[in-house]
C-alpha atoms as a PDB file:
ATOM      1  CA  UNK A   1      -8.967  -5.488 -38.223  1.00  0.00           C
ATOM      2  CA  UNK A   2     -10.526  -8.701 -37.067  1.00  0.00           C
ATOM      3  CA  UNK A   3     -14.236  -8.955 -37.340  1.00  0.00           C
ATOM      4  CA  UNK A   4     -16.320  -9.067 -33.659  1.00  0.00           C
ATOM      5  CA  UNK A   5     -19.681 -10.376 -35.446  1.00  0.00           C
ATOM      6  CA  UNK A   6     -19.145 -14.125 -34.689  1.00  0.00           C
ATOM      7  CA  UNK A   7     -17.980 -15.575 -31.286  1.00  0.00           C
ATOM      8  CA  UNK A   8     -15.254 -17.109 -33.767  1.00  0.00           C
ATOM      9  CA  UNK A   9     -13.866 -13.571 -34.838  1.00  0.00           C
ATOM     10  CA  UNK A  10     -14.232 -11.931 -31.490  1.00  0.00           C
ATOM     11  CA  UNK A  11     -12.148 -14.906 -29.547  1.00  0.00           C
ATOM     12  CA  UNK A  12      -9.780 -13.887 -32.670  1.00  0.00           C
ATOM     13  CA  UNK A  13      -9.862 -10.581 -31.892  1.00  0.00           C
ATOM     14  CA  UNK A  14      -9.032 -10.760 -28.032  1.00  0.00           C
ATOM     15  CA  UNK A  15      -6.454 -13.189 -28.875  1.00  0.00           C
ATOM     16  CA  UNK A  16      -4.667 -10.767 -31.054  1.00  0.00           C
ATOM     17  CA  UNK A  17      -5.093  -8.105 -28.449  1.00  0.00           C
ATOM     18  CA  UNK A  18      -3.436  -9.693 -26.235  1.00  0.00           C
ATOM     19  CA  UNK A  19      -0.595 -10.697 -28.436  1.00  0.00           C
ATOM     20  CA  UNK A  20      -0.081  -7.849 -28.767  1.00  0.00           C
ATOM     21  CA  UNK A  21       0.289  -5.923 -25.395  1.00  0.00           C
ATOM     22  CA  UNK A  22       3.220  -5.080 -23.432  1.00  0.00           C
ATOM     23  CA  UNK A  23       3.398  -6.066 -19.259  1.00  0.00           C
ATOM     24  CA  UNK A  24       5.638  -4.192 -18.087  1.00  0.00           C
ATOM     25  CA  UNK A  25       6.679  -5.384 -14.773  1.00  0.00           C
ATOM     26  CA  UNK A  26       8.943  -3.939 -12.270  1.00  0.00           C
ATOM     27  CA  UNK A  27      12.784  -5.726 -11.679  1.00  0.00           C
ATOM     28  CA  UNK A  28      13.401  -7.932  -8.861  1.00  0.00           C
ATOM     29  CA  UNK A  29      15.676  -5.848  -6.247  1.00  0.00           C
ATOM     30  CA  UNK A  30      19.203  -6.759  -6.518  1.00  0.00           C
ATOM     31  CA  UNK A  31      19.181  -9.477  -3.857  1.00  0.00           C
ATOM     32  CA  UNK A  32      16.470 -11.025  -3.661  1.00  0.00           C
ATOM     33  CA  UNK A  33      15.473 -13.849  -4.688  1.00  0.00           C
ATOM     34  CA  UNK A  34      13.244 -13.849  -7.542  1.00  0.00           C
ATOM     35  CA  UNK A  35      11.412 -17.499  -6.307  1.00  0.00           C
ATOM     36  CA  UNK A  36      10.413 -15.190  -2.961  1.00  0.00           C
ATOM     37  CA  UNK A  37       8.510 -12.258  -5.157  1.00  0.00           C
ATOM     38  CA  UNK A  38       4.646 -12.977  -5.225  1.00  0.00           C
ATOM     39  CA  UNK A  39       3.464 -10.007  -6.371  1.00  0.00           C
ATOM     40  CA  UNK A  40       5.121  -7.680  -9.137  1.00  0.00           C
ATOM     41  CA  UNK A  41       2.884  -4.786 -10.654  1.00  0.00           C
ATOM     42  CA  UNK A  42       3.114  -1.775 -12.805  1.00  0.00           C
ATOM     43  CA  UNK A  43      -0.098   0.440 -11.892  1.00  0.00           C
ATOM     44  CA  UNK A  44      -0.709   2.894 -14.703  1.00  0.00           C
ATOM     45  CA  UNK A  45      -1.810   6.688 -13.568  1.00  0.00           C
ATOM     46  CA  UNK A  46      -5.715   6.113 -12.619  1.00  0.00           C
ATOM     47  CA  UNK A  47      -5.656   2.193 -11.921  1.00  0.00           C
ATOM     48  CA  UNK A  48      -5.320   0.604  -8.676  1.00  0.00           C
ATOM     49  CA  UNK A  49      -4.130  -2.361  -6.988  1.00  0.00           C
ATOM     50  CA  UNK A  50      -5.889  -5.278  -4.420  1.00  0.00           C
ATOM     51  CA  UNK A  51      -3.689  -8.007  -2.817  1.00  0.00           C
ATOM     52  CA  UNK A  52      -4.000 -10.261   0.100  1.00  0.00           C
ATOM     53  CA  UNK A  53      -0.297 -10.589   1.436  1.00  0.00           C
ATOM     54  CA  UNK A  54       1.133 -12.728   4.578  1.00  0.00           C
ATOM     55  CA  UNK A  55       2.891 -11.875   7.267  1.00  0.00           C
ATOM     56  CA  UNK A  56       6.160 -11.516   7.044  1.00  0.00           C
ATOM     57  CA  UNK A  57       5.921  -9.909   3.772  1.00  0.00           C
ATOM     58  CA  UNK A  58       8.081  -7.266   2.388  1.00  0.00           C
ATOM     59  CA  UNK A  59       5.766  -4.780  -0.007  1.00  0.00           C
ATOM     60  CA  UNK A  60       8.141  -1.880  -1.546  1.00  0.00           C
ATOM     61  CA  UNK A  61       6.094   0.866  -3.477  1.00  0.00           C
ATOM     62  CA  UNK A  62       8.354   3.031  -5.782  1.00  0.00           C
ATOM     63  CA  UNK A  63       8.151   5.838  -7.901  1.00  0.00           C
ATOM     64  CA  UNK A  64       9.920   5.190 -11.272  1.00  0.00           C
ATOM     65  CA  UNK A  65       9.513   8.941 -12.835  1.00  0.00           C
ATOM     66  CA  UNK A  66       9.283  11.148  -9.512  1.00  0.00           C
ATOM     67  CA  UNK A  67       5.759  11.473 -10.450  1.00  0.00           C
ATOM     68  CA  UNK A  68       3.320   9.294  -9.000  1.00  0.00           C
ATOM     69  CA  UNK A  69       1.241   9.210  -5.812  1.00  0.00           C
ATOM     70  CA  UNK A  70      -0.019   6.318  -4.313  1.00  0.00           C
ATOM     71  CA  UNK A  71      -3.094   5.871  -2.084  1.00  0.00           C
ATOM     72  CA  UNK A  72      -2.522   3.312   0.242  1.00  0.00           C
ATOM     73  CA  UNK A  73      -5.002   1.633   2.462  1.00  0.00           C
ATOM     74  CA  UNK A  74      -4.701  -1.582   4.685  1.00  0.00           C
ATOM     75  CA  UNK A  75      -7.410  -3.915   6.011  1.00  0.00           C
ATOM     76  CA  UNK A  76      -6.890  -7.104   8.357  1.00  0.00           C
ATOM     77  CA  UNK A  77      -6.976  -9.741   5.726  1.00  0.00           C
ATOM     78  CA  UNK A  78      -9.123 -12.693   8.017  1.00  0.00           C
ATOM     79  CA  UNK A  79     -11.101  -9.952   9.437  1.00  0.00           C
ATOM     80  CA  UNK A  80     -11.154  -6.850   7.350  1.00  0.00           C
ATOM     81  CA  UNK A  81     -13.595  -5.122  10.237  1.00  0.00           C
ATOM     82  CA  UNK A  82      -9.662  -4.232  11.723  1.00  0.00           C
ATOM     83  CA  UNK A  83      -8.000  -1.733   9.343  1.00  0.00           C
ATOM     84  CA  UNK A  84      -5.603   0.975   9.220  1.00  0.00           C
ATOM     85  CA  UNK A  85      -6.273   3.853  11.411  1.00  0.00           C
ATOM     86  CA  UNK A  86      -4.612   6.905   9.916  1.00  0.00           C
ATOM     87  CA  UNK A  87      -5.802   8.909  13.352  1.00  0.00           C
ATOM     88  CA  UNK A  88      -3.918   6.475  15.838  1.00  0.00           C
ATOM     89  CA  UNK A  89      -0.730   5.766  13.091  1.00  0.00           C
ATOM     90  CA  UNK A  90      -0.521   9.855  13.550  1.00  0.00           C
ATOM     91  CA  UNK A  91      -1.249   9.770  17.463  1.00  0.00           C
ATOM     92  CA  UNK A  92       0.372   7.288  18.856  1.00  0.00           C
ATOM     93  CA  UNK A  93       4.200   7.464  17.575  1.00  0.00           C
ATOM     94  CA  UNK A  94       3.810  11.493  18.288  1.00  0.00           C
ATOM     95  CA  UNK A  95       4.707  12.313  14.625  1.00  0.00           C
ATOM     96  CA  UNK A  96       2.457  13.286  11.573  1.00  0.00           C
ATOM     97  CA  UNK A  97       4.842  12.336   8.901  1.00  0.00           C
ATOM     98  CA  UNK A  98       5.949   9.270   7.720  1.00  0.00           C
ATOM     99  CA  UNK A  99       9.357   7.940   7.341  1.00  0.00           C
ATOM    100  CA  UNK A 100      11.306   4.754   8.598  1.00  0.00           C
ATOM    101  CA  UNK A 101      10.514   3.387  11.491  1.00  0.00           C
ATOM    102  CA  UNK A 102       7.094   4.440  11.440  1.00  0.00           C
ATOM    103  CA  UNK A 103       4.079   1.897  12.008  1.00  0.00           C
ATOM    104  CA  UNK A 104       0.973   1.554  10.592  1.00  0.00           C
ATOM    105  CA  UNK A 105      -1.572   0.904  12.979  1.00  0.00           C
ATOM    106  CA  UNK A 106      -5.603  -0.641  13.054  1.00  0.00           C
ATOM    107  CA  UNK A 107      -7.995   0.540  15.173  1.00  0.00           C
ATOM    108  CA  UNK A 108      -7.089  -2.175  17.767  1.00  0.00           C
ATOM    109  CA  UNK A 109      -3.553  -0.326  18.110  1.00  0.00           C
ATOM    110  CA  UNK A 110      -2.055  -3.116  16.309  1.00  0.00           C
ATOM    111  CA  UNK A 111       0.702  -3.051  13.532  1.00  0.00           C
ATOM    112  CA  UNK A 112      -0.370  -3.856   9.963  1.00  0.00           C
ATOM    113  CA  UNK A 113       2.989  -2.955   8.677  1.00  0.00           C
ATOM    114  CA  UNK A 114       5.684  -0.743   9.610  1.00  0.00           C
ATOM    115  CA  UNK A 115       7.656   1.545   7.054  1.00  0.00           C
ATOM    116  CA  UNK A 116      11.402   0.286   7.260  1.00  0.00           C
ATOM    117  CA  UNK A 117      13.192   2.113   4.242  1.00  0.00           C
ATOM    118  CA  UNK A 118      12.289   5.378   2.617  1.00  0.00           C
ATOM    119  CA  UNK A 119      13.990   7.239   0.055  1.00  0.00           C
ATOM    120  CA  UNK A 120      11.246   9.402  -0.956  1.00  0.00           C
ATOM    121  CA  UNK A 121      10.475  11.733   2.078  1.00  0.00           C
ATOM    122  CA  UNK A 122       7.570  13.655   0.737  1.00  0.00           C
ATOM    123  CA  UNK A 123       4.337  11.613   1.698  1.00  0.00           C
ATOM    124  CA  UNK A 124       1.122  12.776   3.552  1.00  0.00           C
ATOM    125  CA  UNK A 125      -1.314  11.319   6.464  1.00  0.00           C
ATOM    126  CA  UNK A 126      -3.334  14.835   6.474  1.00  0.00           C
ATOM    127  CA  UNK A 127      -5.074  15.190   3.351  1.00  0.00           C
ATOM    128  CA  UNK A 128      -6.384  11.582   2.337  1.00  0.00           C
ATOM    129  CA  UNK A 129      -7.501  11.423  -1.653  1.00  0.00           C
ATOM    130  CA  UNK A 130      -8.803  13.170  -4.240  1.00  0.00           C
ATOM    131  CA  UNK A 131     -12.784  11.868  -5.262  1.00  0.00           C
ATOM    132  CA  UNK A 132     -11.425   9.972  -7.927  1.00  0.00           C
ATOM    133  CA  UNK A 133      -8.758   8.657  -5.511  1.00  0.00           C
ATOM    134  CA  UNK A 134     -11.177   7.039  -3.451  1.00  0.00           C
ATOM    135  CA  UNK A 135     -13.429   5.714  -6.130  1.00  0.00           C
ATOM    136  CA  UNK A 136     -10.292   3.246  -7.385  1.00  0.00           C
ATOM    137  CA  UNK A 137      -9.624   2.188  -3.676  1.00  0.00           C
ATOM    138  CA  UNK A 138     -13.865   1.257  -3.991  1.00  0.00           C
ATOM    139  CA  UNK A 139     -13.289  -0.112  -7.330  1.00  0.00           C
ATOM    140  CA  UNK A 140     -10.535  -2.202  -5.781  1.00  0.00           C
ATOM    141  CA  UNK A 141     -12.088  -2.701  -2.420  1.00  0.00           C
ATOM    142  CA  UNK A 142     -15.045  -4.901  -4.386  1.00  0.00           C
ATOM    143  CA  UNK A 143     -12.241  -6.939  -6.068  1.00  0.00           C
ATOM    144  CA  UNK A 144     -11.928  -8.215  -2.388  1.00  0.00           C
ATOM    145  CA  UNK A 145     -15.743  -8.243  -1.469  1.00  0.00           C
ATOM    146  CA  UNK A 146     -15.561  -5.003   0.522  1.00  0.00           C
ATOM    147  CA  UNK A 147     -17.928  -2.250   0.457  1.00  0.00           C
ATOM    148  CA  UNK A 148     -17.131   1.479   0.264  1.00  0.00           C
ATOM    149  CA  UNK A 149     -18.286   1.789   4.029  1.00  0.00           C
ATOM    150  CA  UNK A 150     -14.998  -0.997   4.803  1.00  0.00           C
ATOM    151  CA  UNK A 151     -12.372   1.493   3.271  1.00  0.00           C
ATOM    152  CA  UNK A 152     -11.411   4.712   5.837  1.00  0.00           C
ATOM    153  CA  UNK A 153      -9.309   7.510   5.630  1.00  0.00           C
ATOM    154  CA  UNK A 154      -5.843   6.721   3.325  1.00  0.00           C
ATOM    155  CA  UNK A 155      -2.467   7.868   3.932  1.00  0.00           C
ATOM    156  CA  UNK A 156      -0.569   9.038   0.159  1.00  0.00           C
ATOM    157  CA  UNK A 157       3.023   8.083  -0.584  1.00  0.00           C
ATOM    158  CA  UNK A 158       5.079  10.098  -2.808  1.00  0.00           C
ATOM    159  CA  UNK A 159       3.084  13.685  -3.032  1.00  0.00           C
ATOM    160  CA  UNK A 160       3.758  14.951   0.758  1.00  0.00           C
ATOM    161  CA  UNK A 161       1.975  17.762   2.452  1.00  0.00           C
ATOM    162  CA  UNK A 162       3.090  19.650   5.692  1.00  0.00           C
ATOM    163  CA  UNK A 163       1.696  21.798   8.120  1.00  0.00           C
ATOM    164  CA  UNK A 164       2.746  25.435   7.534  1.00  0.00           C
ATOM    165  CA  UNK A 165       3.758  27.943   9.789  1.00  0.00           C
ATOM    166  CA  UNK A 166      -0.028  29.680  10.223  1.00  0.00           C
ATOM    167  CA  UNK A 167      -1.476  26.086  10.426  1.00  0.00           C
ATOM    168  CA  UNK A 168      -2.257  25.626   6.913  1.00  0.00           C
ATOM    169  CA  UNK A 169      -1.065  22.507   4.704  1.00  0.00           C
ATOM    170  CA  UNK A 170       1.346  22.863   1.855  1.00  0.00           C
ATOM    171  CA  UNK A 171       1.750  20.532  -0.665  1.00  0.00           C
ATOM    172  CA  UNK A 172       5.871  19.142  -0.807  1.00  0.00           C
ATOM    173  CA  UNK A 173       5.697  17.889  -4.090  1.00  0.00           C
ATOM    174  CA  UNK A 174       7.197  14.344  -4.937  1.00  0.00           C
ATOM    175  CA  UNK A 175      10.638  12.891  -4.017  1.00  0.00           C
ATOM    176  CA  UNK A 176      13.217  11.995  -6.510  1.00  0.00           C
ATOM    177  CA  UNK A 177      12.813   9.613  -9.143  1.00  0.00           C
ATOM    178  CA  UNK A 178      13.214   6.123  -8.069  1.00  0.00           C
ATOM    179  CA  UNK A 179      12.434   6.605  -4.424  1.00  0.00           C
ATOM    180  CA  UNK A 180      10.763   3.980  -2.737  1.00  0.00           C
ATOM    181  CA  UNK A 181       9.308   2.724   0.270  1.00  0.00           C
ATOM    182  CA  UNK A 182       8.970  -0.608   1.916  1.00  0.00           C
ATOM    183  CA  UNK A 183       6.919  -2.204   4.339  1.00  0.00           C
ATOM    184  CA  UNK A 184       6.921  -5.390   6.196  1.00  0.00           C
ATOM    185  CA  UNK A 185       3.910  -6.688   7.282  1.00  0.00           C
ATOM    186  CA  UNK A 186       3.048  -7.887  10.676  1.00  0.00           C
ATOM    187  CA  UNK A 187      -0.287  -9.552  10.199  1.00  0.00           C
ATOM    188  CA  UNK A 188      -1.635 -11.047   7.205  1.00  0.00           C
ATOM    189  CA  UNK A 189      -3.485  -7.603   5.191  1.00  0.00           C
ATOM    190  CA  UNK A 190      -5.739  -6.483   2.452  1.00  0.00           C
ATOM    191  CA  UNK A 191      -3.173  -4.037   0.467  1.00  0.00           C
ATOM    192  CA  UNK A 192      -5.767  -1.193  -1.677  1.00  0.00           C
ATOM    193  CA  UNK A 193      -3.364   1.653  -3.616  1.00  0.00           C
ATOM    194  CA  UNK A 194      -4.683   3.679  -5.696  1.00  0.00           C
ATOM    195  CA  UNK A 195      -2.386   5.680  -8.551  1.00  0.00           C
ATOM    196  CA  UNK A 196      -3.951   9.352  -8.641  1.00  0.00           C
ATOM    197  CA  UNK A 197      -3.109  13.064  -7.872  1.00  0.00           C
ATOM    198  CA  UNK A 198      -2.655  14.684  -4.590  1.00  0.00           C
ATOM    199  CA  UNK A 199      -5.991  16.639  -3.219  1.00  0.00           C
ATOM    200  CA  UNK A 200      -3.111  19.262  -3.339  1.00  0.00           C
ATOM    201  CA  UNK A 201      -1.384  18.615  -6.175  1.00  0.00           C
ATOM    202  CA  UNK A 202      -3.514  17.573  -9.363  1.00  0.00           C
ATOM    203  CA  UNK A 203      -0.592  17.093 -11.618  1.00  0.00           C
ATOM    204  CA  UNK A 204      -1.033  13.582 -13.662  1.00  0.00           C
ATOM    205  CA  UNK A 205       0.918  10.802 -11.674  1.00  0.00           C
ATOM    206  CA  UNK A 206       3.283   8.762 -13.540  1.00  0.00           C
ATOM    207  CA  UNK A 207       3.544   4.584 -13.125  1.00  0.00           C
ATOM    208  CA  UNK A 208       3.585   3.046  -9.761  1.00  0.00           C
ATOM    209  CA  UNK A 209       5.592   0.578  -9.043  1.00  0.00           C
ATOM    210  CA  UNK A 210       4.495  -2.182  -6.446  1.00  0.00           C
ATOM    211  CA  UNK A 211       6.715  -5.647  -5.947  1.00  0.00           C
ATOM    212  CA  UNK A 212       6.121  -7.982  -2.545  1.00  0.00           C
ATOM    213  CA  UNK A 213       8.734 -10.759  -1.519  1.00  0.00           C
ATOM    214  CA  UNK A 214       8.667 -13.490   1.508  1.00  0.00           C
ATOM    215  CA  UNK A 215      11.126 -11.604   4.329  1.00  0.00           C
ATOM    216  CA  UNK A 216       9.757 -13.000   7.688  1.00  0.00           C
ATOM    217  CA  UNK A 217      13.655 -12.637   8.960  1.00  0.00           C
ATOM    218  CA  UNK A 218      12.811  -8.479   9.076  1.00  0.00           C
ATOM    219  CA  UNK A 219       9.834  -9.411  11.902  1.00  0.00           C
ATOM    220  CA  UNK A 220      12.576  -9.287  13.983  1.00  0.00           C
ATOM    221  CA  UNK A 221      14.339  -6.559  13.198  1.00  0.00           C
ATOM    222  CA  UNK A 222      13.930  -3.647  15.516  1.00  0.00           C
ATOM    223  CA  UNK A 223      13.089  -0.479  13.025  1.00  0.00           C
ATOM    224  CA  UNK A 224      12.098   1.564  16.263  1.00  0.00           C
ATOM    225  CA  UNK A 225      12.365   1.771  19.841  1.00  0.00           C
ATOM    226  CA  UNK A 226      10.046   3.770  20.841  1.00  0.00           C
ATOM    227  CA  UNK A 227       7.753   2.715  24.006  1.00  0.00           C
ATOM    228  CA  UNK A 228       4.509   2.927  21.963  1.00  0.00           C
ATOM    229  CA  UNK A 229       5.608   1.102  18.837  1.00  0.00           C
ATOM    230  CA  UNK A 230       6.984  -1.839  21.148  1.00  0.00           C
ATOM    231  CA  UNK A 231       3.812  -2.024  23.057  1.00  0.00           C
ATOM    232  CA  UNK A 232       2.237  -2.154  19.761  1.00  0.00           C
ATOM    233  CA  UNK A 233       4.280  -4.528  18.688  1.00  0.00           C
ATOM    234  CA  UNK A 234       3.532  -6.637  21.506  1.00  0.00           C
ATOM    235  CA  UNK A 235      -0.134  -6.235  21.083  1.00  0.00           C
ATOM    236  CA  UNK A 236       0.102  -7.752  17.412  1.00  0.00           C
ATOM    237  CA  UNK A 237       2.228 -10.960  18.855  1.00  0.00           C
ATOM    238  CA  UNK A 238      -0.279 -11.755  21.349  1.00  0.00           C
ATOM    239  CA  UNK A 239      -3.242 -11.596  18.671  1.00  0.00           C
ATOM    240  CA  UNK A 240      -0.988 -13.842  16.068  1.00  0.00           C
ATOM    241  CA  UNK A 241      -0.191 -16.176  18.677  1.00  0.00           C
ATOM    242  CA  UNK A 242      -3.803 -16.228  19.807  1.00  0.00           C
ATOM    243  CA  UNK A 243      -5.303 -16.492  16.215  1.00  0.00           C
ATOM    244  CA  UNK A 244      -2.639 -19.808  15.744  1.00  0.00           C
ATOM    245  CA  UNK A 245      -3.993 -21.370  18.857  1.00  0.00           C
ATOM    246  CA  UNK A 246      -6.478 -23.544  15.940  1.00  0.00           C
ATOM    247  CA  UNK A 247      -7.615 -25.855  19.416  1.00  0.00           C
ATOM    248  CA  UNK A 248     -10.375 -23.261  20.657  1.00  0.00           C
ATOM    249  CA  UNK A 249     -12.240 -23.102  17.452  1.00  0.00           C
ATOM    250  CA  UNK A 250     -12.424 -27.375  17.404  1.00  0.00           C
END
């Protein structure tokens, strides 16, 4: 082993070590194009994640064993006092549980993102995270200069939870392995995930798998008809198109 006791043995030492490890990095999806990924991460069980991503990004979040659960929170990137409000992303399409289609909305009843492919199924806006949960989305809220006080209630992908019969909630366990879900994102965002067990389900997770790609053609697709999420929609045009008008703030 390489001796620490000089600065010259300890920049040997961290050399070595780094040598050494193994990235592993998630594959590109089969057609895209691997100049359009910017962001391509592995998140071991009890890590997190903190990226600032554009609009017209496409963010897919998988689940390479069947195992994980991910902790996802969203913050307006240029003004991170907007964020994801897991209340009104519940209320206002009339449905507790996530699949495609759904949006993710801020306080302002804009869209963050919305959810346009699923193969998992089992994910959870009830519950939020466990304590350690929440201390990685801190840890990687101060990455981005955020406070604990900036980060609200999380939804979890991957470990879902349903309301039972007598108004309890169940824990659904996790999809199948592989299973993914991607967003596209409607205004540029603070992405926080955090990898760690359901508040219902305190197995160990397994890796997390989180790649992002340039995709502003799926802005226009039309994931969802519905009257609210097209008055939401409309909402989060008017504020880009606003926020692009650079002539008021000369």
């Amino acid at each position: 082993m390489t001796s620490t006791n000089s600065t010259d043995g300890a920049r040997a030492h961290a050399r070595a070590q780094a040598a050494a490890a193994t990235m592993a990095i998630p594959e590109t999806p089969v057609g895209v194009d691997p100049t359009a990924v910017v962001v391509a991460q592995r998140i071991p069980p009890g890590s997190y994640a903190n990226v600032v991503l554009g609009r017209g990004t496409r963010v897919r979040l998988a689940d390479p064993t069947g195992t994980t659960c991910a902790h996802l929170f969203l913050l307006r990137a240029e003004s991170p006092w907007e964020r994801l409000n897991v209340a009104d992303t519940v209320k206002v399409p009339w449905q507790a549980y996530l699949s495609a289609g759904h949006p993710l909305l801020s306080d302002q009843g804009r869209v963050l993102a919305t959810v346009v492919a699923d193969s998992a199924g089992h994910h959870d806006t009830l519950c939020g995270p466990t304590t350690d949960g929440r201390h990685q989305l801190h840890l990687a809220g101060a990455k981005q200069g955020l406070e604990p006080r900036d980060i609200g209630p999380s939804i979890a992908l991957f470990r879902g939870a349903r309301v039972a019969a007598d108004g309890g909630i169940e824990s659904t366990g996790n999809g199948p392995a592989g299973a993914a879900v991607d967003l596209i994102i409607h205004l540029p965002v603070t992405l926080l995930v955090a990898n760690a067990p359901h508040p219902l389900d305190d197995r160990p997770t397994g890796d997390l798998d989180v790649l992002a790609w340039s995709s502003p053609a799926d802005l226009a697709a039309t994931p969802n008809d519905d009257p609210e999420y097209r008055r939401a929609v409309d909402n989060t045009e008017a504020a880009w198109a606003a926020a692009q008008n650079t002539e008021v703030l000369a």
